[in-house]
PDB file of N, CA and C in Angstrom:
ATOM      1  N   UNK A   1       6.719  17.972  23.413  1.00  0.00           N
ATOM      2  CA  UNK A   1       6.742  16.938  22.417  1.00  0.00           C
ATOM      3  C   UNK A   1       7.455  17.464  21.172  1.00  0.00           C
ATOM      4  N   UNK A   2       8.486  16.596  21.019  1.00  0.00           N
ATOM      5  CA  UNK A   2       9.271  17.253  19.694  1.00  0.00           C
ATOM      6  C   UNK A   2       8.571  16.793  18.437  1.00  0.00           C
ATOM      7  N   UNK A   3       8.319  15.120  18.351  1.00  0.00           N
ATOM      8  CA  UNK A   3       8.251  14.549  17.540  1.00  0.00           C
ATOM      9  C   UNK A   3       6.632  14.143  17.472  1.00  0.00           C
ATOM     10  N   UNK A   4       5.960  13.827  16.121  1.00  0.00           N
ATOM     11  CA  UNK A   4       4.793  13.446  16.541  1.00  0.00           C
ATOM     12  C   UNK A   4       4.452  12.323  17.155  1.00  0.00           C
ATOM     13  N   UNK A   5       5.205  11.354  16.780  1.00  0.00           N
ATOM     14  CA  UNK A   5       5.223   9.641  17.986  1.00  0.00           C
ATOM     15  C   UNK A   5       5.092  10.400  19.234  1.00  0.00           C
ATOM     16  N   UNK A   6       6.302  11.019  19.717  1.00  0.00           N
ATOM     17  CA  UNK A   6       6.213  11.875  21.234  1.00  0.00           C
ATOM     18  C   UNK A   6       4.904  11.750  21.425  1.00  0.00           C
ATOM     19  N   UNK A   7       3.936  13.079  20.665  1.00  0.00           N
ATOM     20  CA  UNK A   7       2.544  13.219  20.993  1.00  0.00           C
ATOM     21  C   UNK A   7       1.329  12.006  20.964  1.00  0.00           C
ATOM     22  N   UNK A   8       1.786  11.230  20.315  1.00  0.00           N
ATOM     23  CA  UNK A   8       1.000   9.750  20.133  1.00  0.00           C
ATOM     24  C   UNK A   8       1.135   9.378  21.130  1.00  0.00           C
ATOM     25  N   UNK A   9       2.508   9.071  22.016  1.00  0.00           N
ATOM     26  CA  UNK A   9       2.801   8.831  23.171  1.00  0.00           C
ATOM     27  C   UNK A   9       2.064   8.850  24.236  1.00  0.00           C
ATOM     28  N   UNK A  10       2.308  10.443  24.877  1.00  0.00           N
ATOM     29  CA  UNK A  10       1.452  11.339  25.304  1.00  0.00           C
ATOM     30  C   UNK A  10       0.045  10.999  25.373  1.00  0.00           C
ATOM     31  N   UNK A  11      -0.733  10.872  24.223  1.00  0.00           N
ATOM     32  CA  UNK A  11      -2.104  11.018  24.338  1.00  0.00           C
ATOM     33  C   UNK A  11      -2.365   9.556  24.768  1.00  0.00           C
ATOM     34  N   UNK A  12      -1.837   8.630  24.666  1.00  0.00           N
ATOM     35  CA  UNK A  12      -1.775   7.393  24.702  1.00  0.00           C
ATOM     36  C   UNK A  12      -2.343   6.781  26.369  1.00  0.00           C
ATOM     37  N   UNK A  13      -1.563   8.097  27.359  1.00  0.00           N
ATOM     38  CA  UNK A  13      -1.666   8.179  28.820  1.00  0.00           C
ATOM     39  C   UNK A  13      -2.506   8.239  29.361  1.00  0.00           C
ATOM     40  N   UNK A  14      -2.966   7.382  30.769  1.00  0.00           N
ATOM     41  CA  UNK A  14      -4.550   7.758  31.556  1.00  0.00           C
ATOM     42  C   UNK A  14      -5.075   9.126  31.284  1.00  0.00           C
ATOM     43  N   UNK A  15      -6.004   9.277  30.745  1.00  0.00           N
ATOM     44  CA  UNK A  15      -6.740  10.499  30.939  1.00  0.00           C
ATOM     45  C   UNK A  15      -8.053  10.823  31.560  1.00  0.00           C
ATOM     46  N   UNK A  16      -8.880  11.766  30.949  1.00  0.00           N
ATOM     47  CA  UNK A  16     -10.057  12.056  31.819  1.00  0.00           C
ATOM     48  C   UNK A  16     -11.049  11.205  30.647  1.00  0.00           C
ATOM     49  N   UNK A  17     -12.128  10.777  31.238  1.00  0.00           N
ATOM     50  CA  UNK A  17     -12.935   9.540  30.624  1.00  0.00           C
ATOM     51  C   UNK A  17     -14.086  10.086  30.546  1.00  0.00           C
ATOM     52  N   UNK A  18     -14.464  11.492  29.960  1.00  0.00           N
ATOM     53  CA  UNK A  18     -15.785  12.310  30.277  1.00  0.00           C
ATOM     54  C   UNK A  18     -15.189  11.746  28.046  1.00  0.00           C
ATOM     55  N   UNK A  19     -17.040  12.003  28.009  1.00  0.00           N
ATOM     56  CA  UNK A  19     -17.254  11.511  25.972  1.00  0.00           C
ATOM     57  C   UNK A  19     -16.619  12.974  25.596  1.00  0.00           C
ATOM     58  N   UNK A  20     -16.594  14.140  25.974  1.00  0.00           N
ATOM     59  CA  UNK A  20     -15.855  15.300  25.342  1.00  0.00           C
ATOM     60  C   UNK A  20     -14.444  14.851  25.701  1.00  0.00           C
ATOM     61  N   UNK A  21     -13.804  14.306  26.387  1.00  0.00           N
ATOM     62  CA  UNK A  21     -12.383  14.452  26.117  1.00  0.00           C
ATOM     63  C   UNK A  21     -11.823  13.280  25.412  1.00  0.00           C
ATOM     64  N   UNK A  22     -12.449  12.032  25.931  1.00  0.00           N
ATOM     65  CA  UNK A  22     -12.726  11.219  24.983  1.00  0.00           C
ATOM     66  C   UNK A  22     -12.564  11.298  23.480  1.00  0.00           C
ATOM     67  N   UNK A  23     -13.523  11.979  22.642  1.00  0.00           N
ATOM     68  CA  UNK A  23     -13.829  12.105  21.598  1.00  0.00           C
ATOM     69  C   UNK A  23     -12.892  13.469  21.106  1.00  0.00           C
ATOM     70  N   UNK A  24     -12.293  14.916  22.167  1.00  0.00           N
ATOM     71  CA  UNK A  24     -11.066  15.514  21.807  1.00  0.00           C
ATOM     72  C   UNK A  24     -10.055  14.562  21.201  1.00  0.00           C
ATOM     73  N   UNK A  25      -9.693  13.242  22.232  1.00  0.00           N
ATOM     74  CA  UNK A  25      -8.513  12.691  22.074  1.00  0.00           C
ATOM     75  C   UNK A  25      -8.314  11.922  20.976  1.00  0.00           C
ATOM     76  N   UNK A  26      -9.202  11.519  20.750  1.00  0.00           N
ATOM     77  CA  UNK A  26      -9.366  10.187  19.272  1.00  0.00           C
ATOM     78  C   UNK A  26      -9.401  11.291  18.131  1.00  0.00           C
ATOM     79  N   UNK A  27      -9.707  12.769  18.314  1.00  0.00           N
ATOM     80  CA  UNK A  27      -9.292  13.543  16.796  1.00  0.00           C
ATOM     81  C   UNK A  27      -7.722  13.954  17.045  1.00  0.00           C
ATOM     82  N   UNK A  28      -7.417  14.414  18.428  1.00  0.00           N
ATOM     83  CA  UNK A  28      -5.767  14.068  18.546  1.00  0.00           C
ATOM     84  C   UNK A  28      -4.918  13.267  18.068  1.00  0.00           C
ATOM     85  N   UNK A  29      -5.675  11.881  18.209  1.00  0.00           N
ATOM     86  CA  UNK A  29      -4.778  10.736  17.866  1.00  0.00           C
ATOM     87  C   UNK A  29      -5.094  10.413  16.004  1.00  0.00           C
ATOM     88  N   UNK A  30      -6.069  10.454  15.656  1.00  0.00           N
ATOM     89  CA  UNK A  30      -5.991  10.775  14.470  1.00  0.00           C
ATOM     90  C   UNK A  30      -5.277  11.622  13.441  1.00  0.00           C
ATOM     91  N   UNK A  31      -5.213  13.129  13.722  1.00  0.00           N
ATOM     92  CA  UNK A  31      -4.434  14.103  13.533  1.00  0.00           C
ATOM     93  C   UNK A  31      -2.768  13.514  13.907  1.00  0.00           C
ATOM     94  N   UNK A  32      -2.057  13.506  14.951  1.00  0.00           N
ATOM     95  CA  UNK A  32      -0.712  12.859  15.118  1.00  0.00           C
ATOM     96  C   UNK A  32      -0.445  11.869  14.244  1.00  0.00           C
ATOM     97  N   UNK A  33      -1.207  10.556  14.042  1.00  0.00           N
ATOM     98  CA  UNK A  33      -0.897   9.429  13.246  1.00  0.00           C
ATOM     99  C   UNK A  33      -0.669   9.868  12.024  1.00  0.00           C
ATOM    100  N   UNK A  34      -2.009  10.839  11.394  1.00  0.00           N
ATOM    101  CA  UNK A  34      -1.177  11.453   9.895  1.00  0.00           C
ATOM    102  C   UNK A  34      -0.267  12.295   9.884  1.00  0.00           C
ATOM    103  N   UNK A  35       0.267  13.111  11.143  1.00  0.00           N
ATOM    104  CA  UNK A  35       1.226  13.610  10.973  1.00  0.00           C
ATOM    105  C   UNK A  35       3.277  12.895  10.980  1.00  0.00           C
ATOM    106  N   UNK A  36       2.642  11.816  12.090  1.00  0.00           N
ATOM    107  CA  UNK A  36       3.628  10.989  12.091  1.00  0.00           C
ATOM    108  C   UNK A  36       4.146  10.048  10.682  1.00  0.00           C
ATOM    109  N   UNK A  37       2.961   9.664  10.427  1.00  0.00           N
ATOM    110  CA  UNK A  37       3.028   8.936   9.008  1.00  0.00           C
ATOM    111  C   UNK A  37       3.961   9.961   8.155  1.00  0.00           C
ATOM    112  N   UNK A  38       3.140  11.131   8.135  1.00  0.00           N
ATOM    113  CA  UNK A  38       3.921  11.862   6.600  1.00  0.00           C
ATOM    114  C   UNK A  38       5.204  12.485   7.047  1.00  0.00           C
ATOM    115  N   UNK A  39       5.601  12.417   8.483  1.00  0.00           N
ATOM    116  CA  UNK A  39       6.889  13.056   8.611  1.00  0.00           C
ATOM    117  C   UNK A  39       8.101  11.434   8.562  1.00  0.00           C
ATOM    118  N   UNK A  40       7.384  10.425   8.243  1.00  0.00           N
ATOM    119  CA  UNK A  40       8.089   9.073   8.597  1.00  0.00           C
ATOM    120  C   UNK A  40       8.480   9.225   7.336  1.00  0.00           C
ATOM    121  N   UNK A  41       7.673   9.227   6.474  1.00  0.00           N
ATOM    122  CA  UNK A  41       7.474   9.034   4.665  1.00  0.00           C
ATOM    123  C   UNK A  41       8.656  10.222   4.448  1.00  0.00           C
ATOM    124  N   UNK A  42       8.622  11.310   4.607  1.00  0.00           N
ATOM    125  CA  UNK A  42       9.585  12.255   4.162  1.00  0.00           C
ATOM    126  C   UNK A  42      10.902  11.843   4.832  1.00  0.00           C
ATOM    127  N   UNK A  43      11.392  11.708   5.930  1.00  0.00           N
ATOM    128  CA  UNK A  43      11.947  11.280   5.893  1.00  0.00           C
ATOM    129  C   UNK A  43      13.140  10.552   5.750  1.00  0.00           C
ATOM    130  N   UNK A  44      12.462   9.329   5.366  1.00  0.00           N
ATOM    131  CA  UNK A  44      13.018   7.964   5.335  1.00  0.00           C
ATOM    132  C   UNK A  44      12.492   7.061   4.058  1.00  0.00           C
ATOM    133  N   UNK A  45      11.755   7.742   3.426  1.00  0.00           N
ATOM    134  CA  UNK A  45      11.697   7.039   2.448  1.00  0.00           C
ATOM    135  C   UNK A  45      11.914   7.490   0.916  1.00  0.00           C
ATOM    136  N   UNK A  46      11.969   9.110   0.954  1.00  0.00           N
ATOM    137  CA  UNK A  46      12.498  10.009  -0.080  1.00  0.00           C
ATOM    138  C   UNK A  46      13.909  10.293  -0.241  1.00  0.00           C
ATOM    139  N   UNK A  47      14.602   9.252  -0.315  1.00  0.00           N
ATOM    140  CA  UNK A  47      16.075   9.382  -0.327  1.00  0.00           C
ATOM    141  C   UNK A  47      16.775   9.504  -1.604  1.00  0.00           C
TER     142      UNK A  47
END
């Protein structure tokens, strides 16, 4: 995964449905979204 969308992507995919990976993945997807956000913001919007 180059980009963090990539990894949003990624986690996005069938996975394993046990509450520990579950609950791994939703701090994954949390973590990526602010990373995606602030690499969107730098950017593309600090011009």
């Amino acid at each position: 995964m180059k980009t963090a969308q990539g990894l949003r992507k990624h986690l996005n995919k069938k996975l394993k449905c046990d509450p520990a990976s579950v609950a791994a993945r939703a701090a994954e997807r949390k973590k990526s979204r602010r990373l995606s956000a602030k690499t969107y913001y730098y950017r593309f919007k600090r011009l």
